[in-house]
N, C-alpha and C. Protein backbone atom coordinates (compact mmCIF):
# COMPACT_ATOMS: atom_id res chain seq x y z
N UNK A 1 131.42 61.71 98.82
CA UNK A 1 130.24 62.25 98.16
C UNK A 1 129.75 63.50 98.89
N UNK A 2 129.31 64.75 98.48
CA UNK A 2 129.13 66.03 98.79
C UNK A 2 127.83 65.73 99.60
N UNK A 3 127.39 66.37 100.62
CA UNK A 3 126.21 66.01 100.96
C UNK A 3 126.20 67.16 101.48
N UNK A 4 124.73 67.41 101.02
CA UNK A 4 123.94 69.02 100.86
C UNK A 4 123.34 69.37 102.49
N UNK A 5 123.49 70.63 103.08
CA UNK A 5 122.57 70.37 104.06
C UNK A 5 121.89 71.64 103.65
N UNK A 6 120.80 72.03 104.12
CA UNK A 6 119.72 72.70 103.55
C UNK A 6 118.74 73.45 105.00
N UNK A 7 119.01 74.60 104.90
CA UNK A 7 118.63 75.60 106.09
C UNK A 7 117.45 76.28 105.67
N UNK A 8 116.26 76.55 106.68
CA UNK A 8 114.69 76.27 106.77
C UNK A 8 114.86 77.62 105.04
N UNK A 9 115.23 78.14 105.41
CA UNK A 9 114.85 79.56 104.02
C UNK A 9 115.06 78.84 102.60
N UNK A 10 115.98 78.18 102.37
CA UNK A 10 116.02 77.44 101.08
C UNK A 10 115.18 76.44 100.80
N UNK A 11 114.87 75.98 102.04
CA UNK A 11 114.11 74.55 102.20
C UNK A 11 112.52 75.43 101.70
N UNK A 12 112.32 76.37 102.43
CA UNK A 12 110.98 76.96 102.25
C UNK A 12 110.79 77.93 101.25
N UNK A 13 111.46 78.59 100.86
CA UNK A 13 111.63 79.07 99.08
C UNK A 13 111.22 78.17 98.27
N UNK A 14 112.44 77.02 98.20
CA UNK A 14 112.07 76.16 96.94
C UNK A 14 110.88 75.29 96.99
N UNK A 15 110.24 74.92 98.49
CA UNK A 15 109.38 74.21 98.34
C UNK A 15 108.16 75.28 98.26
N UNK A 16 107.94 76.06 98.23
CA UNK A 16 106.78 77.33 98.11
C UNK A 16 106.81 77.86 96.75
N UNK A 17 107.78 78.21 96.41
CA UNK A 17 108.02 78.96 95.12
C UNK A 17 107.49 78.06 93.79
N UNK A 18 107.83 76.65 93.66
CA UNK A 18 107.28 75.89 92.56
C UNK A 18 107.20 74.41 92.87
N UNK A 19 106.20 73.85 92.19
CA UNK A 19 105.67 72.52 92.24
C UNK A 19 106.80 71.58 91.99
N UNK A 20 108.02 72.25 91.20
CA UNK A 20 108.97 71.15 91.04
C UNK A 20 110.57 71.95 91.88
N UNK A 21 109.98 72.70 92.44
CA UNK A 21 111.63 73.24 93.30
C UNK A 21 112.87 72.71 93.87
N UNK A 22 112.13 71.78 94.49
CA UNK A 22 113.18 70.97 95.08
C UNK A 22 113.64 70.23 94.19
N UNK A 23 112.49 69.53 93.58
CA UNK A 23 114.08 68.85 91.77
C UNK A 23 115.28 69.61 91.55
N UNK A 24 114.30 71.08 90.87
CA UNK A 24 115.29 72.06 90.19
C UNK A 24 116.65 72.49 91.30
N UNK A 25 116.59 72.65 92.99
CA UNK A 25 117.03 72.71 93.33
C UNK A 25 118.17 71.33 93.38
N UNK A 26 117.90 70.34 93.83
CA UNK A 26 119.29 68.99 93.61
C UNK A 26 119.90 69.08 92.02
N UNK A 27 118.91 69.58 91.07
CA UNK A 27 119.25 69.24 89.81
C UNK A 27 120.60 70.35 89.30
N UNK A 28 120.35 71.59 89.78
CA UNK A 28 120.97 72.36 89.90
C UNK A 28 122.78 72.12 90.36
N UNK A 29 122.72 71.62 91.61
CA UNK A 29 123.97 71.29 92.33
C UNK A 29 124.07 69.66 91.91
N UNK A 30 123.86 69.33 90.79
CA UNK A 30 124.15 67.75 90.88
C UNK A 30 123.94 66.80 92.00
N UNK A 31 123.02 67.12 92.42
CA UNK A 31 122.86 65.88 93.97
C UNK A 31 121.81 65.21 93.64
N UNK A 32 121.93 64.29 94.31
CA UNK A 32 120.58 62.91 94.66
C UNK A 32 119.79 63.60 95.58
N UNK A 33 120.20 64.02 96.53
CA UNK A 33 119.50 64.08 97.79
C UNK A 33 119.79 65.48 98.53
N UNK A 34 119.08 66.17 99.25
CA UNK A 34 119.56 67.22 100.45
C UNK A 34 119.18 66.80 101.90
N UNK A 35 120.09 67.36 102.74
CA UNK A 35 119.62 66.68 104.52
C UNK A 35 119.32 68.15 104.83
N UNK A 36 119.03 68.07 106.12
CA UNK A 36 118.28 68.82 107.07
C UNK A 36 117.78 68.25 108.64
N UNK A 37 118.31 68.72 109.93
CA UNK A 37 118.36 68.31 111.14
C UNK A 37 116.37 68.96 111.13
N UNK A 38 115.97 68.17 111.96
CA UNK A 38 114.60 68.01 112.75
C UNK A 38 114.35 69.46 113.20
N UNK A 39 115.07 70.01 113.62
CA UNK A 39 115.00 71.62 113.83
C UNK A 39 114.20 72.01 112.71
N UNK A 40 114.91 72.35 111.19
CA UNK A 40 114.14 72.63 109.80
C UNK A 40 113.08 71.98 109.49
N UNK A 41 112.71 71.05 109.64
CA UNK A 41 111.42 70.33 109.33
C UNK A 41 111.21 68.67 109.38
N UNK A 42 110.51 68.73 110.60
CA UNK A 42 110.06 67.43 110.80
C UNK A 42 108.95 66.72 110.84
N UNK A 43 108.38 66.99 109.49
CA UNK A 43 106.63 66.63 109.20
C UNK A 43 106.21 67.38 110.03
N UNK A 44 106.19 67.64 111.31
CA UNK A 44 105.12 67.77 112.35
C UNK A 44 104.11 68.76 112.64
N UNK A 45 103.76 69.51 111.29
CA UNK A 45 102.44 70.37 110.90
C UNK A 45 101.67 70.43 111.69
N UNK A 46 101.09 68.70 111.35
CA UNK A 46 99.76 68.16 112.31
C UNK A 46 100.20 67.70 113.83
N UNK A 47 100.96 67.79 114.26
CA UNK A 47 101.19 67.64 115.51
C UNK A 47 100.39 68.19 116.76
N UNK A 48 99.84 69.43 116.41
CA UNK A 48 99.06 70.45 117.61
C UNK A 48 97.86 70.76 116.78
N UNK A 49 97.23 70.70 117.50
CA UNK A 49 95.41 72.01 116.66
C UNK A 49 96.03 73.21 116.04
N UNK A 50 95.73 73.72 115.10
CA UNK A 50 96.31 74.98 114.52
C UNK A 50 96.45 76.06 114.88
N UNK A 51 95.44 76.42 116.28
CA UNK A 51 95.15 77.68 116.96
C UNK A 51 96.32 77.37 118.37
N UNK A 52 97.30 76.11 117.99
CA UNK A 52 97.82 76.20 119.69
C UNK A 52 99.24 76.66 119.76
N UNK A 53 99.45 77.36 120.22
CA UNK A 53 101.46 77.93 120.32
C UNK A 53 102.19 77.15 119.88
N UNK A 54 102.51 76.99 118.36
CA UNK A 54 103.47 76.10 117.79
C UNK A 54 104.90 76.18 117.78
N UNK A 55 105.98 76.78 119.34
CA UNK A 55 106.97 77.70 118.70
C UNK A 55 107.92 76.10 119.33
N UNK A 56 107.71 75.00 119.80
CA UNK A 56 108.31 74.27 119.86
C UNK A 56 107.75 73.08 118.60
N UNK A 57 107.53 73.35 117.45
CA UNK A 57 107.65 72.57 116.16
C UNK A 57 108.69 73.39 115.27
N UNK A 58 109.02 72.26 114.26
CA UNK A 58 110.04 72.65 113.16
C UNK A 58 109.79 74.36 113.11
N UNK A 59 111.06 74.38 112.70
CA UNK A 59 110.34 75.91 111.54
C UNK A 59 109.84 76.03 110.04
N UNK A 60 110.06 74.97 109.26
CA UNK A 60 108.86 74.53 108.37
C UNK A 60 107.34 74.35 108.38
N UNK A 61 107.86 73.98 109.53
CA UNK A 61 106.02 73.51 110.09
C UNK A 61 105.45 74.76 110.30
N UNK A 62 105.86 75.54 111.23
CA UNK A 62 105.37 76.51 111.69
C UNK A 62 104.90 77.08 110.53
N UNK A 63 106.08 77.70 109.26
CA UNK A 63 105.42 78.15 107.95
C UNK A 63 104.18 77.34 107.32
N UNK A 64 104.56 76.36 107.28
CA UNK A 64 102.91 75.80 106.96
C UNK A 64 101.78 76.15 107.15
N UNK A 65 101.83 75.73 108.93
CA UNK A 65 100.77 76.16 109.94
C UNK A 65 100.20 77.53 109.65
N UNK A 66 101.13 78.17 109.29
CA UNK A 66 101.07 79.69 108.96
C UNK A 66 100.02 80.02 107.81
N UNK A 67 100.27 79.25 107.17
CA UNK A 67 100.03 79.89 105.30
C UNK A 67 98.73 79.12 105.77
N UNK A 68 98.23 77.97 106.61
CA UNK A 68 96.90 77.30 106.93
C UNK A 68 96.06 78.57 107.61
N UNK A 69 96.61 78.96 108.85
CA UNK A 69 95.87 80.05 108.95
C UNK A 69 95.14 81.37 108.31
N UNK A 70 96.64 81.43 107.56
CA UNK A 70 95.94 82.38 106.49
C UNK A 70 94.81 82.14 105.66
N UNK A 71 94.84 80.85 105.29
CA UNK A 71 93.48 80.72 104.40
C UNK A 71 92.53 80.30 104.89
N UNK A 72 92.31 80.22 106.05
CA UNK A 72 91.52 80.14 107.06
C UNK A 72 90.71 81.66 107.27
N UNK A 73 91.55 82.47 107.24
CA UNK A 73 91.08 83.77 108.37
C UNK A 73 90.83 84.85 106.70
N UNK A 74 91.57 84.38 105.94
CA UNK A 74 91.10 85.88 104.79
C UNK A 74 90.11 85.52 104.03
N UNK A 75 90.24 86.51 102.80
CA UNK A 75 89.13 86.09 102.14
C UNK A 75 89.64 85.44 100.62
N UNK A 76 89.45 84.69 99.66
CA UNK A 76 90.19 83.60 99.18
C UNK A 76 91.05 84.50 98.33
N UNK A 77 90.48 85.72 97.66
CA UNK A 77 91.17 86.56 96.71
C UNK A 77 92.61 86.86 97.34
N UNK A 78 92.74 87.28 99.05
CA UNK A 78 93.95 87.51 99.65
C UNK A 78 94.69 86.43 100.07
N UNK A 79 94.21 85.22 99.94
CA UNK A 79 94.58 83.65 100.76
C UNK A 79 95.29 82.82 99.55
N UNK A 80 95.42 83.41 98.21
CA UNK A 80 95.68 82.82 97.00
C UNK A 80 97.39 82.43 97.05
N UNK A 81 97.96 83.44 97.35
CA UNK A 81 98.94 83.42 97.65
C UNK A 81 99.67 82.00 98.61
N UNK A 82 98.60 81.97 99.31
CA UNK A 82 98.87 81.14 100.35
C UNK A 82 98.67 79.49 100.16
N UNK A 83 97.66 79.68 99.19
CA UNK A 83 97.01 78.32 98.85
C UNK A 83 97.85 77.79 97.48
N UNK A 84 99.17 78.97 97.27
CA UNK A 84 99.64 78.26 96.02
C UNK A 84 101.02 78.04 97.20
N UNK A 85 101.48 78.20 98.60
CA UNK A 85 102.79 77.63 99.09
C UNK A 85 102.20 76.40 99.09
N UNK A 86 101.02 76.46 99.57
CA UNK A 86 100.96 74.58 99.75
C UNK A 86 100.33 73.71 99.17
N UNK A 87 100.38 74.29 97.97
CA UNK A 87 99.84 72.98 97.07
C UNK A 87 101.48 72.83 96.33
N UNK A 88 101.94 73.61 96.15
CA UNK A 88 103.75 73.20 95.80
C UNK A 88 104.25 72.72 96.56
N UNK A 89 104.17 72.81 98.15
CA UNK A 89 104.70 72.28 99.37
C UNK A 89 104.28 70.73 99.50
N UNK A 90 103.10 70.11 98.56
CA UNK A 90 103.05 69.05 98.05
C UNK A 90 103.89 68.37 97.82
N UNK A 91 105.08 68.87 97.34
CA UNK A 91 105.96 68.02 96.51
C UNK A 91 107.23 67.27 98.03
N UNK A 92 107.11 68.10 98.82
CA UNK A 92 107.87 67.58 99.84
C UNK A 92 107.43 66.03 100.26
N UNK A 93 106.20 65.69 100.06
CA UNK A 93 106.25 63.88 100.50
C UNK A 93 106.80 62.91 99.69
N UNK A 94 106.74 63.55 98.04
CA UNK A 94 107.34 62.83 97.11
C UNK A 94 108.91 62.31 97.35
N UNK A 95 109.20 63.68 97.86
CA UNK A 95 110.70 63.60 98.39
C UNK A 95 111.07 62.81 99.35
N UNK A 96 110.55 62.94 100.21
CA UNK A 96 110.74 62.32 101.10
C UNK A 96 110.63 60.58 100.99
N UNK A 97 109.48 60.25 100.07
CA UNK A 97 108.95 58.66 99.90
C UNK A 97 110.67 58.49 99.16
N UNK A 98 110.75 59.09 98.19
CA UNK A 98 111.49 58.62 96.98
C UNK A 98 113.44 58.61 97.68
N UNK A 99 112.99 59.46 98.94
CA UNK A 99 114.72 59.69 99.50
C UNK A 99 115.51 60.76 98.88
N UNK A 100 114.83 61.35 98.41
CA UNK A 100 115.76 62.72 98.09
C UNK A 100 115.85 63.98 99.06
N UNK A 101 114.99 63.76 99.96
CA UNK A 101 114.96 64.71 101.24
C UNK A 101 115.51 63.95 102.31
N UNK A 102 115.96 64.03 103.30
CA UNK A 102 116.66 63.19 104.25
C UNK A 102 116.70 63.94 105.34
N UNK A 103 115.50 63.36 106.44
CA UNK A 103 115.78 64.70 107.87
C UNK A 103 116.47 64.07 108.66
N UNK A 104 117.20 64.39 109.16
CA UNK A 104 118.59 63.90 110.44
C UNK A 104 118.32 64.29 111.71
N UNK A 105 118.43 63.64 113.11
CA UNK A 105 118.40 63.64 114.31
C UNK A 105 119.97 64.15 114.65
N UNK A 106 119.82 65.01 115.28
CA UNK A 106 121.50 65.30 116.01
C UNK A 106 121.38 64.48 117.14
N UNK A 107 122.67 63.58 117.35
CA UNK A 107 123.09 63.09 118.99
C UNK A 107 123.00 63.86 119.79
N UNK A 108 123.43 63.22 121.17
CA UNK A 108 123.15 63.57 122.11
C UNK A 108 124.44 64.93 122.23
N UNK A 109 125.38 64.30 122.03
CA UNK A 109 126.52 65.23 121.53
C UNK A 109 126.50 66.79 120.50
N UNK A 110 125.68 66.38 119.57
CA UNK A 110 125.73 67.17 118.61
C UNK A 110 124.39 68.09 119.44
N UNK A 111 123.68 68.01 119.98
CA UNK A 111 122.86 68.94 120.72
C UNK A 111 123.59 70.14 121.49
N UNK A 112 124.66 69.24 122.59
CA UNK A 112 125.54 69.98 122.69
C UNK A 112 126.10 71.03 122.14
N UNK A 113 126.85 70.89 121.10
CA UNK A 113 127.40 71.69 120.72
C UNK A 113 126.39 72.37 119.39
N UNK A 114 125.11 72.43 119.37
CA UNK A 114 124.04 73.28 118.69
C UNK A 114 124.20 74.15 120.33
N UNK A 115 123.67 73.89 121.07
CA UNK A 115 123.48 74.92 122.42
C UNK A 115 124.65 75.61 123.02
N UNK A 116 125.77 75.29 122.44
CA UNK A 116 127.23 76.17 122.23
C UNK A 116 127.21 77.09 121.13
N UNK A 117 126.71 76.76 120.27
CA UNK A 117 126.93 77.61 119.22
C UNK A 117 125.65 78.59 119.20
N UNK A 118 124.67 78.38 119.78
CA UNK A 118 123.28 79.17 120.17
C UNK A 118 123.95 80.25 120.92
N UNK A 119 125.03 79.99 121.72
CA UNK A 119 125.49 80.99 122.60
C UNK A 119 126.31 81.84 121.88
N UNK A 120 127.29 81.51 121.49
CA UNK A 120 128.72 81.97 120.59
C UNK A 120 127.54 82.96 119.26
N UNK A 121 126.78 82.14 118.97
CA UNK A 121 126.33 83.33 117.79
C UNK A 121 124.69 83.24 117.95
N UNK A 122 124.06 84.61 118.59
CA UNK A 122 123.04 84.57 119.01
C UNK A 122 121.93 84.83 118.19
N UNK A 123 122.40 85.71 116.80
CA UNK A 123 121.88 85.95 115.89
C UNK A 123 121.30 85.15 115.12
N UNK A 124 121.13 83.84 115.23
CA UNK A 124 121.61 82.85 114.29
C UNK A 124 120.26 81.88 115.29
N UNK A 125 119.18 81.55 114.29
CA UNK A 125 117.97 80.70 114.85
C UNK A 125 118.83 79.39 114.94
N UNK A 126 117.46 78.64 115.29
CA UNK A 126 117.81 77.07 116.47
C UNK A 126 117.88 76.51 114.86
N UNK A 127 117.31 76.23 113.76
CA UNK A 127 118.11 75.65 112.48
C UNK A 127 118.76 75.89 112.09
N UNK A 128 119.32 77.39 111.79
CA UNK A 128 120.63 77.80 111.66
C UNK A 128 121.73 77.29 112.06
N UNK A 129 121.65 77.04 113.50
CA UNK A 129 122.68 76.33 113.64
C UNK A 129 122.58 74.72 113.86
N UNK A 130 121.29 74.57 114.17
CA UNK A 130 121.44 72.69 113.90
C UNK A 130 121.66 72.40 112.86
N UNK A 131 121.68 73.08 111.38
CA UNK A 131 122.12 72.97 110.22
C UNK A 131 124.13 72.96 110.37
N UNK A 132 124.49 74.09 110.65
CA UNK A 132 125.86 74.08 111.10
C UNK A 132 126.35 72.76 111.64
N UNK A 133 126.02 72.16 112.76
CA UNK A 133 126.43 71.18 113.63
C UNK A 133 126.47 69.69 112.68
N UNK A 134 125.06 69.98 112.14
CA UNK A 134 124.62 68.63 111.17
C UNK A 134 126.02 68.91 110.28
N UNK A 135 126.26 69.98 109.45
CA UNK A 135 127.20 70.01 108.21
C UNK A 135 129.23 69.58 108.93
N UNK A 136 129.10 69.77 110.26
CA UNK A 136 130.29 69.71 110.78
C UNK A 136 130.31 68.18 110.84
N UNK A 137 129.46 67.22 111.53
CA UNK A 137 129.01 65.70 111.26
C UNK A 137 129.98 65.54 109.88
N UNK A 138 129.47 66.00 108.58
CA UNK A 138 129.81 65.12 107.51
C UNK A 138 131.17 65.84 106.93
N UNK A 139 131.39 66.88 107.85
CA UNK A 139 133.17 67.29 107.99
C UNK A 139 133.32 67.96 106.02
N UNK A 140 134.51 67.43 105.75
CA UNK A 140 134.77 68.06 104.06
C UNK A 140 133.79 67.78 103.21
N UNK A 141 132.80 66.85 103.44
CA UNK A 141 131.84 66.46 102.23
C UNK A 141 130.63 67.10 102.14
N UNK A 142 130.40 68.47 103.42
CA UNK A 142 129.53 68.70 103.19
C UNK A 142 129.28 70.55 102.95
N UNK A 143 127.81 70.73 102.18
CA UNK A 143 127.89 72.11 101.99
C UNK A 143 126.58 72.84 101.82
N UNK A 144 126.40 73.82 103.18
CA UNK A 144 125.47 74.25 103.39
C UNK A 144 124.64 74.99 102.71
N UNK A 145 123.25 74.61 101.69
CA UNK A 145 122.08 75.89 101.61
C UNK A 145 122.36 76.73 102.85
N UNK A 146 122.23 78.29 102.05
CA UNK A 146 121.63 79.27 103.08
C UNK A 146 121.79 80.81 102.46
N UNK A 147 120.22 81.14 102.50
CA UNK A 147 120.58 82.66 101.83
C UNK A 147 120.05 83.82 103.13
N UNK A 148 120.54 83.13 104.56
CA UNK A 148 121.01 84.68 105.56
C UNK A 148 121.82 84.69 105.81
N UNK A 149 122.10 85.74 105.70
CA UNK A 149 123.94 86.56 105.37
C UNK A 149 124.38 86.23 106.51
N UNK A 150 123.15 86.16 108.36
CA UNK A 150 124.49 85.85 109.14
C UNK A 150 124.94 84.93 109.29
N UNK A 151 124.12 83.35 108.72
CA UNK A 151 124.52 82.32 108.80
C UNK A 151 126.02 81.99 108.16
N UNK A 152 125.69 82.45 106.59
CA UNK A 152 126.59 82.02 105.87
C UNK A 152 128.28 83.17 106.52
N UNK A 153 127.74 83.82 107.22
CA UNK A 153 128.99 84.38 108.05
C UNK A 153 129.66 83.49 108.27
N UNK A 154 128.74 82.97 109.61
CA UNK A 154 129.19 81.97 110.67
C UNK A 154 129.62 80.63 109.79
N UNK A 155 129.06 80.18 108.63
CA UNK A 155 130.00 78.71 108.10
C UNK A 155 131.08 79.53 107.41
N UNK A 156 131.42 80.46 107.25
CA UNK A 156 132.85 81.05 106.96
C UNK A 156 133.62 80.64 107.76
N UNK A 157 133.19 81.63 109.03
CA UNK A 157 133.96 81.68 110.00
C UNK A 157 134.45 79.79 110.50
N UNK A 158 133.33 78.91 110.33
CA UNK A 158 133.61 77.29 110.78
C UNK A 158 134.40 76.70 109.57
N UNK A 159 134.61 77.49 108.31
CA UNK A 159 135.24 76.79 107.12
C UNK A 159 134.47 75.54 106.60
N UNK A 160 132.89 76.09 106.23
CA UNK A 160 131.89 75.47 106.29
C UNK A 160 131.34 76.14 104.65
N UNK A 161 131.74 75.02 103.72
CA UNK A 161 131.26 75.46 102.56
C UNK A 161 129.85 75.90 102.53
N UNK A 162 129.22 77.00 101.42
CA UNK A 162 128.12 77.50 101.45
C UNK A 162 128.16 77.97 99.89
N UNK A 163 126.69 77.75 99.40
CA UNK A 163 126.14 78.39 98.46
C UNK A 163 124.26 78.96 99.03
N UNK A 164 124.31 80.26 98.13
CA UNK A 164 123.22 80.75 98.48
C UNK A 164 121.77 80.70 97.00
N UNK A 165 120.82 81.00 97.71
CA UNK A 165 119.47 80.52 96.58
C UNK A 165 120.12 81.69 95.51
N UNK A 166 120.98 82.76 95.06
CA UNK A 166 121.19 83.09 93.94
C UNK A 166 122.76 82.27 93.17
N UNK A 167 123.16 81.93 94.58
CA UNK A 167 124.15 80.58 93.36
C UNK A 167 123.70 79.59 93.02
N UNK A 168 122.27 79.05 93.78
CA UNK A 168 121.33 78.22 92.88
C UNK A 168 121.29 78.33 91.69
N UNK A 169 120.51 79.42 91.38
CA UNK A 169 120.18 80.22 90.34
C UNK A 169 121.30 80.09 89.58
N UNK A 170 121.99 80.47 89.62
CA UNK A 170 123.34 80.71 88.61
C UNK A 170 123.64 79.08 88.16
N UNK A 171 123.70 78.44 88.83
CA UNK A 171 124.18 76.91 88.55
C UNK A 171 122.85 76.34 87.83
N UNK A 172 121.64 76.53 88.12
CA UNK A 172 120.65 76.03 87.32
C UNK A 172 120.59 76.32 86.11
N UNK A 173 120.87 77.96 85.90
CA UNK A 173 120.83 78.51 84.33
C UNK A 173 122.10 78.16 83.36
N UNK A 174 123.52 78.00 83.96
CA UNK A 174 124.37 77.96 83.64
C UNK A 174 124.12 75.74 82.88
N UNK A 175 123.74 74.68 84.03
CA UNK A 175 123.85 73.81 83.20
C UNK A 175 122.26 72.86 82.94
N UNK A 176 121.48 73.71 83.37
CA UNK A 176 119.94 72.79 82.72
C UNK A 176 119.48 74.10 81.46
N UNK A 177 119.99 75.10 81.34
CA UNK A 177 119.40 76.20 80.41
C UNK A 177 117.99 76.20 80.17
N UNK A 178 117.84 76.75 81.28
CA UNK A 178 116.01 76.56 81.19
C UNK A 178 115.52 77.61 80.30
N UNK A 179 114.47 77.42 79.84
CA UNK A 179 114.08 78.46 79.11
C UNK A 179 113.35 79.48 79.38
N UNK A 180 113.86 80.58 78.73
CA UNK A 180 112.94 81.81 79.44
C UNK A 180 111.63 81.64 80.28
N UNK A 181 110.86 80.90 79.49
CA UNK A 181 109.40 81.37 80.70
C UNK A 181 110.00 80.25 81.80
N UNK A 182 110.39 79.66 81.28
CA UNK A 182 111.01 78.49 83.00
C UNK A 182 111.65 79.22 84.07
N UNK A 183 112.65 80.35 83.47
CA UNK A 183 113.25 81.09 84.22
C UNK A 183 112.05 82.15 85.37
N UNK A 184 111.61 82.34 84.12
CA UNK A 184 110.72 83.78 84.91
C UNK A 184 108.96 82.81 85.55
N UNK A 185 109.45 81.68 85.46
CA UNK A 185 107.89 81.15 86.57
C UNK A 185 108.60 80.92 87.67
N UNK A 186 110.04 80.52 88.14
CA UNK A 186 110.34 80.23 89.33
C UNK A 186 111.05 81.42 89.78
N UNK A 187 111.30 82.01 89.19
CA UNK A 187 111.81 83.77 89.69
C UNK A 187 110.32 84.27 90.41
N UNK A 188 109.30 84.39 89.60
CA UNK A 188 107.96 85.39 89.98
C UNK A 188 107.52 83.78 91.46
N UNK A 189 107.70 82.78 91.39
CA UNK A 189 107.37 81.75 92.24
C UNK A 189 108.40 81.92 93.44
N UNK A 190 109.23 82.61 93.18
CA UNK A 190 110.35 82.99 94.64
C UNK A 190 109.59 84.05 95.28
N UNK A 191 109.48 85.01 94.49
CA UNK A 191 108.43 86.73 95.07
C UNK A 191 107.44 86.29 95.47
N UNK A 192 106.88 85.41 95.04
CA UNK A 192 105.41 84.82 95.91
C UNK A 192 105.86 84.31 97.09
N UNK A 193 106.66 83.82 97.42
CA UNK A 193 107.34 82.81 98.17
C UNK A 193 107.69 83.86 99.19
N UNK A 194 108.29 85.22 99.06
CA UNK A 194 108.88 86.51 100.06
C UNK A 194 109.98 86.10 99.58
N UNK A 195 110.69 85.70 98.47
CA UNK A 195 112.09 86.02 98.70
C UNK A 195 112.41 86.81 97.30
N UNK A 196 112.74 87.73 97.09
CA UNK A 196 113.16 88.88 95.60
C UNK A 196 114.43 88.49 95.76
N UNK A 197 114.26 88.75 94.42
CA UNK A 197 115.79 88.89 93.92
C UNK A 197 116.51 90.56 93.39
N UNK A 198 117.22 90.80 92.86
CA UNK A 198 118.08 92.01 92.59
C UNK A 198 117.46 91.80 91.34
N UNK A 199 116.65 93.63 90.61
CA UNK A 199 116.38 93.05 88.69
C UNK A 199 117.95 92.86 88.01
N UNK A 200 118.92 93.70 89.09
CA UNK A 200 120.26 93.50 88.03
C UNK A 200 120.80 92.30 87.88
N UNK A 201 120.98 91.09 89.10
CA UNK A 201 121.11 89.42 89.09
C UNK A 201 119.88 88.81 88.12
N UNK A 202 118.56 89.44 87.93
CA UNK A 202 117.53 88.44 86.90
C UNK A 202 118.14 88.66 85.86
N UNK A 203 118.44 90.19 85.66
CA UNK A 203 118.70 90.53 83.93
C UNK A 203 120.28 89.48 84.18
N UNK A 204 120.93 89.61 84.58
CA UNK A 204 122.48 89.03 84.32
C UNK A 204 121.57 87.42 83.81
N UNK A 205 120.95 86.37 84.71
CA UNK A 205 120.56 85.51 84.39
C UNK A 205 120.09 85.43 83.10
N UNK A 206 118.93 86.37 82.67
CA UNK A 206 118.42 86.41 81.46
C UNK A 206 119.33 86.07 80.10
N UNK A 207 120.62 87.00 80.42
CA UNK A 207 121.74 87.37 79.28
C UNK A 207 122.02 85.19 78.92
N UNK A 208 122.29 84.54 79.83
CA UNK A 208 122.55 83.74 80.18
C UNK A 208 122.13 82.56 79.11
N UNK A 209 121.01 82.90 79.02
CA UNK A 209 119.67 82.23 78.42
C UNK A 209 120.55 81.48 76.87
């Protein structure tokens, strides 16, 4: 059985971008479920006061923490933005209760060789590659989210299947055929999110329709 692993940018796109992302995302690739090592997100938001150096929590969290501050410190007209990642970012407990999100602990072993591969490719954050290590664990069955180019280098280079949030896209339109405004609320819900797309990949999608 294919088992998805899912690196903090996809994880935080789809859960920012729309209230039902992460569906559309498994629904997309036919899966039950996506994993993700403790590095990408391990609840632990509330772990520290919000004002305290969070750079040893997830990197989910940290985005959280983030988008909290923001609506904390602006004024609500500029904080809107912010107050729509996490009321979609809602949907991550559902997931989690129901088992369609699945966060993984690396061994003692598999730490190891995350802090080998921290070395070998430096470019490449502490989920980046605990994502790698996690996807080497489930060997041929598994295949990495990830839309930074140097990651998806590096699972080349490991012979580490990969699709990126625009082969999402392509696989969502191609077999749920969403309908236009479906298309264009989670497209304009990605740009909110910081992640654009190419207008020449929307229009190709559009044709699709």
């Amino acid at each position: 059985m294919t088992q998805i692993i899912i690196d903090t940018v996809v994880l935080r796109v789809m859960s920012f971008a729309h209230p039902q992302g992460i569906e559309i995302l498994l629904d997309a690739i036919n899966v039950s479920c996506g994993r993700f090592p403790t590095e990408v997100y391990n609840r632990d938001e509330d772990n520290l006061p919000l004002k305290v150096n969070d750079e040893e929590l997830s990197e989910l969290a940290r985005g959280l923490r983030y988008a909290q501050r923001q609506i904390q410190q602006l004024p609500p007209t500029e904080s809107r933005r912010f107050q729509t990642w996490l009321k979609n970012a809602e949907q991550l407990n559902h997931h989690f209760d129901q088992g369609s999100l699945v966060v993984e602990i690396l061994t003692v072993e598999e730490l190891y060789k995350r802090e080998m591969l921290q070395i070998n490719y430096p470019q490449l954050g502490k989920g980046e590659v605990a994502c790698l290590v996690l996807a080497q664990r489930y060997q041929v069955q598994a295949v990495f989210l990830s839309s930074d180019d140097k990651a998806c280098e590096v699972a080349k280079e490991l012979k580490i299947p990969h699709l990126t949030l625009p082969d999402i896209l392509e696989a969502w339109v191609q077999t749920k055929q969403p309908t236009p405004e479906e298309l264009n609320t989670l497209i304009e819900g990605m740009a909110n999110a910081q992640f654009g797309l190419k207008r020449s990949f929307i229009e190709q999608l559009r044709q699709r329709l």
